[in-house]
N, C-alpha and C. Protein backbone atom coordinates (compact mmCIF):
# COMPACT_ATOMS: atom_id res chain seq x y z
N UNK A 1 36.54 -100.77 235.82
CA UNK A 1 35.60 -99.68 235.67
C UNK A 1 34.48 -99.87 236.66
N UNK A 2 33.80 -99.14 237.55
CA UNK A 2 33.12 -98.80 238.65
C UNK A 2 31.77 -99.43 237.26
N UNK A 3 30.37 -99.75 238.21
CA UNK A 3 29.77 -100.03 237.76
C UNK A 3 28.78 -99.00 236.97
N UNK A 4 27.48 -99.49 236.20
CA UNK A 4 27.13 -98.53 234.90
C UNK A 4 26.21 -97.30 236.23
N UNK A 5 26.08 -96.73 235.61
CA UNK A 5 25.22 -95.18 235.95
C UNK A 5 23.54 -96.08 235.61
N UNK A 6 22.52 -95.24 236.23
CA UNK A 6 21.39 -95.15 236.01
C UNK A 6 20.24 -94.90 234.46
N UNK A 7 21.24 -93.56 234.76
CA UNK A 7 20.07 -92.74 233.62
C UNK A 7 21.44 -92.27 232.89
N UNK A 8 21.19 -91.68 231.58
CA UNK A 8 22.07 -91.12 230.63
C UNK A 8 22.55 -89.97 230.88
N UNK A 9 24.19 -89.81 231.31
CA UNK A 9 24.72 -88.42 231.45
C UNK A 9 25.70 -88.26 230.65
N UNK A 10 26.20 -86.90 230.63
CA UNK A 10 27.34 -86.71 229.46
C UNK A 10 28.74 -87.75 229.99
N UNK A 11 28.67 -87.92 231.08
CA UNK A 11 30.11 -88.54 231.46
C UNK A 11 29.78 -89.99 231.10
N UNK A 12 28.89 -90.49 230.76
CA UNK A 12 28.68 -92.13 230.02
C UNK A 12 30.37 -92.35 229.50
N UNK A 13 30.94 -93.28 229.53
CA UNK A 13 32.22 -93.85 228.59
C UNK A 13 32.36 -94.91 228.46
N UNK A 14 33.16 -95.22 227.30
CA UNK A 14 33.61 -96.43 226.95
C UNK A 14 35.23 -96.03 227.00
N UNK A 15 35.38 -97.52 227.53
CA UNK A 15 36.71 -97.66 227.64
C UNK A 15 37.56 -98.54 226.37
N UNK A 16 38.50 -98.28 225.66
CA UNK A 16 39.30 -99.27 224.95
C UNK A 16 40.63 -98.92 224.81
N UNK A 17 41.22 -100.01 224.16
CA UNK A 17 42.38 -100.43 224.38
C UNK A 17 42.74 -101.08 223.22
N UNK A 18 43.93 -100.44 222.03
CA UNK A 18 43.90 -100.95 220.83
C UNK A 18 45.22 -101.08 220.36
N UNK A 19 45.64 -102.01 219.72
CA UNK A 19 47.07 -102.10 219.34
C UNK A 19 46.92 -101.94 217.12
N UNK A 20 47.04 -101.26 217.29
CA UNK A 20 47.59 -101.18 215.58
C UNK A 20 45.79 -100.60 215.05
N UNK A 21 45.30 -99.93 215.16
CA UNK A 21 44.06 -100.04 214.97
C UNK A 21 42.76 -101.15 215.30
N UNK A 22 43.56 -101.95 215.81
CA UNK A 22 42.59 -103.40 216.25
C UNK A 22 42.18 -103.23 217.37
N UNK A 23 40.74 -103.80 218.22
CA UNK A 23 40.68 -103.14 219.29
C UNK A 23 41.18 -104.33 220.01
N UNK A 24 41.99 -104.67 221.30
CA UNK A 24 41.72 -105.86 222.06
C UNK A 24 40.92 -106.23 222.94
N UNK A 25 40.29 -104.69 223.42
CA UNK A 25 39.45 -104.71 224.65
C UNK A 25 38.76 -103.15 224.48
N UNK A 26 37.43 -103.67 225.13
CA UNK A 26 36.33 -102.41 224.72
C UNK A 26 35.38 -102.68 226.26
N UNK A 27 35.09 -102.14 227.24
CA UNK A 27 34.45 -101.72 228.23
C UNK A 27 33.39 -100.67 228.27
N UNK A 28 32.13 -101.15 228.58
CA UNK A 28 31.58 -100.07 228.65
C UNK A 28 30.92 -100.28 229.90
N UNK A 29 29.78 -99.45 230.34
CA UNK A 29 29.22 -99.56 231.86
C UNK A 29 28.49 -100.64 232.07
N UNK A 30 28.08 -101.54 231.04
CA UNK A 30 27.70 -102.61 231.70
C UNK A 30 27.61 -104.07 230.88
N UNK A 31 28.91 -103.82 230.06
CA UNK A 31 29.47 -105.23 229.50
C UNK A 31 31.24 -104.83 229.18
N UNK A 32 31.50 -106.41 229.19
CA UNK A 32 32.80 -106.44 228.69
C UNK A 32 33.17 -107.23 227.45
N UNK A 33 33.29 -106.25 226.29
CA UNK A 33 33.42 -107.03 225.29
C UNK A 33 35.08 -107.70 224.68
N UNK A 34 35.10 -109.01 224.38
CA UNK A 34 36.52 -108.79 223.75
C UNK A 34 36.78 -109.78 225.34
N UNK A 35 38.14 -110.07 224.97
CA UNK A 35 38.78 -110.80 226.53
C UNK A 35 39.43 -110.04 227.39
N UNK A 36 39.32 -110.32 228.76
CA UNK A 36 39.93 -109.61 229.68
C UNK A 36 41.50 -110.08 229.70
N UNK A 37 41.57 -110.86 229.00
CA UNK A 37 43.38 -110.84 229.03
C UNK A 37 43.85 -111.07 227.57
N UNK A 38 44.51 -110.80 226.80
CA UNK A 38 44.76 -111.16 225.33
C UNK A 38 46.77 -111.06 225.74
N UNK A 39 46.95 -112.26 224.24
CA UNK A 39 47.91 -113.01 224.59
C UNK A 39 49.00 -112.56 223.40
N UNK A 40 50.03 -111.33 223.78
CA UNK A 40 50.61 -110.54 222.92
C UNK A 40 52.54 -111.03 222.71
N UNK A 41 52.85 -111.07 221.69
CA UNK A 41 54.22 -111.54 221.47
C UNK A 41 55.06 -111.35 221.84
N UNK A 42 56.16 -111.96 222.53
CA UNK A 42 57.22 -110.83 222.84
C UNK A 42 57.69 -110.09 221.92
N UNK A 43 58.47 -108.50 222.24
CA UNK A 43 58.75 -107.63 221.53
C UNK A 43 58.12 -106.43 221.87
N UNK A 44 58.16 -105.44 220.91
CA UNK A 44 57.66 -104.03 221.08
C UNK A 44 56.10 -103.57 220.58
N UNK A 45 55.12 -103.28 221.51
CA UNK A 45 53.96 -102.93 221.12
C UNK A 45 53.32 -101.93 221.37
N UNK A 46 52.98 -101.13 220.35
CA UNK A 46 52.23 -99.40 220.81
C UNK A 46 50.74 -99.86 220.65
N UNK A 47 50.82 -99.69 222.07
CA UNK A 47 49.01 -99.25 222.27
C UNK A 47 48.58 -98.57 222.31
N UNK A 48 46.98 -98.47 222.39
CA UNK A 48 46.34 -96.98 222.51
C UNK A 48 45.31 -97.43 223.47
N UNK A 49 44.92 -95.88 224.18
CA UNK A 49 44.60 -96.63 225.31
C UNK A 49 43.48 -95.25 225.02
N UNK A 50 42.30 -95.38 225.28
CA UNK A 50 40.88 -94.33 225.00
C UNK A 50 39.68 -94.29 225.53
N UNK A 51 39.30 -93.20 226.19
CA UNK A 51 38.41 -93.08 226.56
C UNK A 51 36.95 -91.87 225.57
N UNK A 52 36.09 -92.60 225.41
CA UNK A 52 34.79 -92.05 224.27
C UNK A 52 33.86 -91.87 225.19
N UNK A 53 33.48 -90.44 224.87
CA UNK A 53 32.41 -89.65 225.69
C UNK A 53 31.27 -89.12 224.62
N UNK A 54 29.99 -88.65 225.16
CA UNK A 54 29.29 -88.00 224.41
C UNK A 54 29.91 -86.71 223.92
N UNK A 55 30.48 -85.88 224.82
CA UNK A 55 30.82 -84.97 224.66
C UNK A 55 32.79 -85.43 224.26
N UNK A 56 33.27 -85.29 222.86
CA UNK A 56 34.48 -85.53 222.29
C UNK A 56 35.52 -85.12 222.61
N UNK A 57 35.37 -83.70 223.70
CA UNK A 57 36.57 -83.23 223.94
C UNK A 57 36.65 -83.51 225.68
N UNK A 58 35.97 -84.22 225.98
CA UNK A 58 36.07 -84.80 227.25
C UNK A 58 36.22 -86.44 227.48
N UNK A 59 36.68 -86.57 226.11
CA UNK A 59 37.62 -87.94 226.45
C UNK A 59 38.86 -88.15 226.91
N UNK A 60 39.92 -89.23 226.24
CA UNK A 60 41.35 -89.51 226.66
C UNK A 60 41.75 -90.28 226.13
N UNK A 61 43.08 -89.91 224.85
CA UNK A 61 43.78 -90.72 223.63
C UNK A 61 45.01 -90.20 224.60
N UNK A 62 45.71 -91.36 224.58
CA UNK A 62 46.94 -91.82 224.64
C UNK A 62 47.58 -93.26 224.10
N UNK A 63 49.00 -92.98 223.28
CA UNK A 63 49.66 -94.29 222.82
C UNK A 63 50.49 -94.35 224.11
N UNK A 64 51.69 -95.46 223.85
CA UNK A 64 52.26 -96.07 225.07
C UNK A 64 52.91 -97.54 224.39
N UNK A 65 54.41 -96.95 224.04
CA UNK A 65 54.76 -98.43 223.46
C UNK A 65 55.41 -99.12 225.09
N UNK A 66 55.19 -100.58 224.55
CA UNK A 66 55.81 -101.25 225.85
C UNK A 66 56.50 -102.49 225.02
N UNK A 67 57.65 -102.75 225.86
CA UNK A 67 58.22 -103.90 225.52
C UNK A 67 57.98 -105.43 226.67
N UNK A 68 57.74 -106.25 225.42
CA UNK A 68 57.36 -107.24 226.67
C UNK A 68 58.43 -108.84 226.34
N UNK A 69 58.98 -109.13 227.20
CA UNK A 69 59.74 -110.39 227.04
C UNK A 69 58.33 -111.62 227.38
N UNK A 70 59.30 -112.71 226.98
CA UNK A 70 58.58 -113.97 227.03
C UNK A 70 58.37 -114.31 228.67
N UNK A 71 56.87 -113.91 229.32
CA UNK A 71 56.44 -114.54 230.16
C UNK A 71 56.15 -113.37 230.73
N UNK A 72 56.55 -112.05 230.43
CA UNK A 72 55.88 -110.60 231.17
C UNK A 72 54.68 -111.01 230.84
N UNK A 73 53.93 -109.95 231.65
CA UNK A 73 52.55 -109.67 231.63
C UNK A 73 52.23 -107.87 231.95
N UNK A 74 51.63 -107.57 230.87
CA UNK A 74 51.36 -106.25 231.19
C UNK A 74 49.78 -105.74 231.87
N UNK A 75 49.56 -104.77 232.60
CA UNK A 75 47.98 -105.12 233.00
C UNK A 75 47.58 -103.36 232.87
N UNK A 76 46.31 -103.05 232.24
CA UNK A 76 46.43 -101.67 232.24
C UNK A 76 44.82 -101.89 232.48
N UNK A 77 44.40 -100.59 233.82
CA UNK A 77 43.26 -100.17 234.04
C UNK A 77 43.20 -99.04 234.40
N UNK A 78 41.64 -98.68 234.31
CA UNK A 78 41.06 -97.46 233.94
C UNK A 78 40.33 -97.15 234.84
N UNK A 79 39.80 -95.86 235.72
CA UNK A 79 38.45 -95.34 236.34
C UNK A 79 38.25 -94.49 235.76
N UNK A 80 37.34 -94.42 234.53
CA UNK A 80 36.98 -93.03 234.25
C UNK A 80 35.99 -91.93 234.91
N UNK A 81 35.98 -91.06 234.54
CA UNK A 81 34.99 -90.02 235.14
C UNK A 81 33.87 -90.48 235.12
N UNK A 82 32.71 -90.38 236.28
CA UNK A 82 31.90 -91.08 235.77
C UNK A 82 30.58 -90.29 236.93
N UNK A 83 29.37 -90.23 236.79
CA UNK A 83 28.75 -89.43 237.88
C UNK A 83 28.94 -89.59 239.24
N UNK A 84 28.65 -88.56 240.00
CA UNK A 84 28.82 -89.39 241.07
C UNK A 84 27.76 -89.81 242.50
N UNK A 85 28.15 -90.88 242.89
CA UNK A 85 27.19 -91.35 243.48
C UNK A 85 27.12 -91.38 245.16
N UNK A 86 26.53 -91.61 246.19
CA UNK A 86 26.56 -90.91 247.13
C UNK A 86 27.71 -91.50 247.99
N UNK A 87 28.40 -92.72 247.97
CA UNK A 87 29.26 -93.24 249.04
C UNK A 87 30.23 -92.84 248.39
N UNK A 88 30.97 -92.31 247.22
CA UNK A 88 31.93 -92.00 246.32
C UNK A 88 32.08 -90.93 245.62
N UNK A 89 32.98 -89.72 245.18
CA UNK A 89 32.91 -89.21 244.11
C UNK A 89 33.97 -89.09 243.39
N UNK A 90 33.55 -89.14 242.02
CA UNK A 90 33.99 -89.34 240.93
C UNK A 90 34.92 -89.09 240.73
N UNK A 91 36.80 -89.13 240.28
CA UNK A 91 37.67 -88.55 240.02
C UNK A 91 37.35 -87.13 238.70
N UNK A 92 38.25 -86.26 239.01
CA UNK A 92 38.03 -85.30 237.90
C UNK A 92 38.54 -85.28 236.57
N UNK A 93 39.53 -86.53 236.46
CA UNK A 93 39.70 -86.74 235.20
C UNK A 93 40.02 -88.04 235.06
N UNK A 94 39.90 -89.16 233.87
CA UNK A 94 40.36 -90.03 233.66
C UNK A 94 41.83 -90.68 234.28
N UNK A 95 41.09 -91.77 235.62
CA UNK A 95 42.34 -92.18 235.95
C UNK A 95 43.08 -93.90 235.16
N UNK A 96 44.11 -93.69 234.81
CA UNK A 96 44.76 -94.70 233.92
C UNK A 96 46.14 -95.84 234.65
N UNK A 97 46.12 -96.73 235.47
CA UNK A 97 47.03 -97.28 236.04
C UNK A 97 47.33 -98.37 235.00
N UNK A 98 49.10 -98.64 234.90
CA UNK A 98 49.58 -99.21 233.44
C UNK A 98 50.60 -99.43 234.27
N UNK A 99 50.83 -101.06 234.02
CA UNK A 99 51.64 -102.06 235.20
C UNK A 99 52.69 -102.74 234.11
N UNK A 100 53.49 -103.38 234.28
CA UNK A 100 54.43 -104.39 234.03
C UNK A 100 54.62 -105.38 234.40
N UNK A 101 54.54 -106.26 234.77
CA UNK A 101 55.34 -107.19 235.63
C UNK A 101 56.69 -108.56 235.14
N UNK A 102 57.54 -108.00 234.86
CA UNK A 102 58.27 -109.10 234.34
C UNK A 102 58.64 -110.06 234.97
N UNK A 103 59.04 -110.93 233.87
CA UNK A 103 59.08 -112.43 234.46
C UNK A 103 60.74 -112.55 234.47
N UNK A 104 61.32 -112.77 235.33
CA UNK A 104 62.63 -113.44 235.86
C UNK A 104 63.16 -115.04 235.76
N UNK A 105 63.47 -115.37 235.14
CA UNK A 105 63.57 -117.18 235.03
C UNK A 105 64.67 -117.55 236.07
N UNK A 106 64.22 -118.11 236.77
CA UNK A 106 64.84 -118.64 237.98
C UNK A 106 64.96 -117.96 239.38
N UNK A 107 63.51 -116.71 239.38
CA UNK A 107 63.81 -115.16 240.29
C UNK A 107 62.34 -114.92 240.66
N UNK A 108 61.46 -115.18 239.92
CA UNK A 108 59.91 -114.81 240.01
C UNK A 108 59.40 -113.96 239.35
N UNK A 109 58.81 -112.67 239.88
CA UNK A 109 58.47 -111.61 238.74
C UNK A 109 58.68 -110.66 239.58
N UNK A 110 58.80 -109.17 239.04
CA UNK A 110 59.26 -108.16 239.72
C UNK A 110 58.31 -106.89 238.80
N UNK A 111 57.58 -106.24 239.35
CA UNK A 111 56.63 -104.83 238.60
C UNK A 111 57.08 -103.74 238.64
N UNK A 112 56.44 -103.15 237.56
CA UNK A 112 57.26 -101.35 237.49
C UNK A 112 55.72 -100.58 237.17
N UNK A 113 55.36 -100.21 237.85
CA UNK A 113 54.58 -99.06 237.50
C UNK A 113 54.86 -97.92 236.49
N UNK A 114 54.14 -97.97 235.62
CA UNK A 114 54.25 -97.07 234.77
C UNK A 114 52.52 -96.21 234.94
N UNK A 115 53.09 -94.63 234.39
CA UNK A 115 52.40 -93.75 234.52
C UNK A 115 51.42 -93.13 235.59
C-alpha cells in the first residue's frame, strides 16, 4: 500500500485480509497490524480479501479459495484508491494482485498469477 495521505479524504482505506472471519492482516495508511506473512496449512482456504472506506459503497469484498500444498507460498497485494498526489495518480479502482508460487520438490518453485 502506497504511503498514508495528509489530511482526511473519503478515499482513506484499510486494507484486510481474513480467513474464516479471523483477520490475518489489517493495513492501514500508516501502520501494519498483524504479520506480514502468516503461516497457513496445507489444504483448502477461502479468504477474504477487503477494502473499508468512509464512504461503504466504495469499498471491495471479495472471497478467493486457494489451495496450498506443503511449502507453497501464497502472496496477495493491494493498491487501493487513494488521493492523488503530484508524481502519481491514483488508480480508479482497487487494484488486487494474488500470486501462488508452488513449491516443486526436487524442481524449485514455479508461480501462477491469479486475478
Amino acid at each position: 500500500m502506497r504511503s498514508s495521505f495528509r489530511s482526511f479524504t473519503f478515499k482513506w482505506a484499510i486494507v484486510l485480509i481474513e480467513r474464516g472471519g479471523v483477520e490475518l492482516c489489517h493495513k492501514d495508511g500508516t501502520t501494519l497490524r498483524g504479520p506480514k506473512f502468516v503461516d497457513l496449512s496445507p489444504g483448502a482456504h477461502t479468504l477474504t480479501f477487503r477494502v473499508v472506506r468512509a464512504r461503504r459503497s466504495r469499498g471491495t469484498l471479495f472471497e478467493k479459495e486457494i489451495f496450498l500444498r506443503k511449502g507453497d507460498v501464497f502472496m496477495a497485494l493491494c493498491e487501493p484508491i487513494q488521493p492523488n498526489v503530484f508524481y502519481r495518480k491514483s488508480p480508479e479502482e482497487d487494484i488486487w494482485r494474488l500470486r501462488k508460487i508452488e513449491f516443486w520438490p526436487g524442481g524449485g518453485a514455479r508461480g501462477d498469477a491469479e486475478r
